[in-house]
C-alpha atoms as a PDB file:
ATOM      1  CA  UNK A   1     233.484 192.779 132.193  1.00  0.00           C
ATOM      2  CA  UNK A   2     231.361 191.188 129.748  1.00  0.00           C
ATOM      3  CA  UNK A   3     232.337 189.168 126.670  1.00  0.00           C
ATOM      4  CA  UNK A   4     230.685 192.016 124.416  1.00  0.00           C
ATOM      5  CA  UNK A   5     232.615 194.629 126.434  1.00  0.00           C
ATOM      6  CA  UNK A   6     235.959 192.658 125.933  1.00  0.00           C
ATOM      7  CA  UNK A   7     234.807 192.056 121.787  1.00  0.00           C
ATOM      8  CA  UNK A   8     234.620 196.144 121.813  1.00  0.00           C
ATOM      9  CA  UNK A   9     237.721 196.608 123.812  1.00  0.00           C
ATOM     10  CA  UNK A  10     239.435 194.104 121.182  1.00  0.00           C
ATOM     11  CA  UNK A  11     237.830 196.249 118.286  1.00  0.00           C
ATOM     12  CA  UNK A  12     239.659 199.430 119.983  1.00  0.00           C
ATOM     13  CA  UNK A  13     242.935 198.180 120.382  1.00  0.00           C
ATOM     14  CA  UNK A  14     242.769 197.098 116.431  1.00  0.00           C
ATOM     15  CA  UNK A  15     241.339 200.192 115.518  1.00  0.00           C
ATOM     16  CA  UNK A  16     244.485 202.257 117.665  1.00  0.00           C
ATOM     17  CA  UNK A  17     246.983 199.892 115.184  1.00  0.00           C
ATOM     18  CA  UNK A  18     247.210 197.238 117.877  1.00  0.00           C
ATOM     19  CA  UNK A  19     247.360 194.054 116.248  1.00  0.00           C
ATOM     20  CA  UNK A  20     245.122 191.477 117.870  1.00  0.00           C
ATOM     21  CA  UNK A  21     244.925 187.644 117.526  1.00  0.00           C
ATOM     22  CA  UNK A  22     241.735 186.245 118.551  1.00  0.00           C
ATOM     23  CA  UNK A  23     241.105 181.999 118.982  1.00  0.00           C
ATOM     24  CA  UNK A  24     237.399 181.434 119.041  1.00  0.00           C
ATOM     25  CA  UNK A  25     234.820 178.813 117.950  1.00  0.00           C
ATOM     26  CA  UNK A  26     232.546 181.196 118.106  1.00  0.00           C
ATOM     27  CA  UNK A  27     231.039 182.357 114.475  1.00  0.00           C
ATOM     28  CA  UNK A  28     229.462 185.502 115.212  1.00  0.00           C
ATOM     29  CA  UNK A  29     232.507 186.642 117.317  1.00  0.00           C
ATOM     30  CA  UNK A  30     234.497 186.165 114.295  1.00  0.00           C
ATOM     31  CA  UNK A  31     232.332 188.210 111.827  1.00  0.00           C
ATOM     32  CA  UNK A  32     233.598 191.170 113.499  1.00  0.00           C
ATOM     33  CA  UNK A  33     237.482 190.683 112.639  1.00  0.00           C
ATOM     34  CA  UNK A  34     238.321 192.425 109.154  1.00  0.00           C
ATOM     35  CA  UNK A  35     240.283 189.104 108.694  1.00  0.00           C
ATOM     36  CA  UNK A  36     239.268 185.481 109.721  1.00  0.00           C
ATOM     37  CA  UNK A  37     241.746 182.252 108.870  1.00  0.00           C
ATOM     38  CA  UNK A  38     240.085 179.318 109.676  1.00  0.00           C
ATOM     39  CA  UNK A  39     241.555 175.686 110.349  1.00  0.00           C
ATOM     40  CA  UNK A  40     239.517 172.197 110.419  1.00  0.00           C
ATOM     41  CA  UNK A  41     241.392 169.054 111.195  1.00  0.00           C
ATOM     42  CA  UNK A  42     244.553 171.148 111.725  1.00  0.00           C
ATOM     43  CA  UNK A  43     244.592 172.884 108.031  1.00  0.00           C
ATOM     44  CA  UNK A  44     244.200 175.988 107.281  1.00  0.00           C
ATOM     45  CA  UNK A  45     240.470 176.325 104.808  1.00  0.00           C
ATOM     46  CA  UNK A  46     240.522 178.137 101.568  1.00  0.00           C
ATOM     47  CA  UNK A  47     239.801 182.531 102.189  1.00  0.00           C
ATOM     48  CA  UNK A  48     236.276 183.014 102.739  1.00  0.00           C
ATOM     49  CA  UNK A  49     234.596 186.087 100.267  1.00  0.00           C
END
């Protein structure tokens, strides 16, 4: 399975009311998620727009 097949997979189980926590450093992975809370140096940042 590939990483964009799991990110769709992911998408579906959200979509079906699942919820889903994802842990990335990758950015464009995280555009996808209707939410995104970000930490740096252990804090969580200020809500992105």
């Amino acid at each position: 399975m590939t990483g964009e097949e799991i990110a769709r997979l992911l998408g579906e189980l959200h979509a079906d009311g699942h919820t889903v926590v994802l842990v990335t450093h990758n950015e464009r992975l995280a555009q996808r998620a209707p939410r995104v809370i970000a930490l740096r140096d252990g804090a969580i940042e200020p809500a992105r727009p």
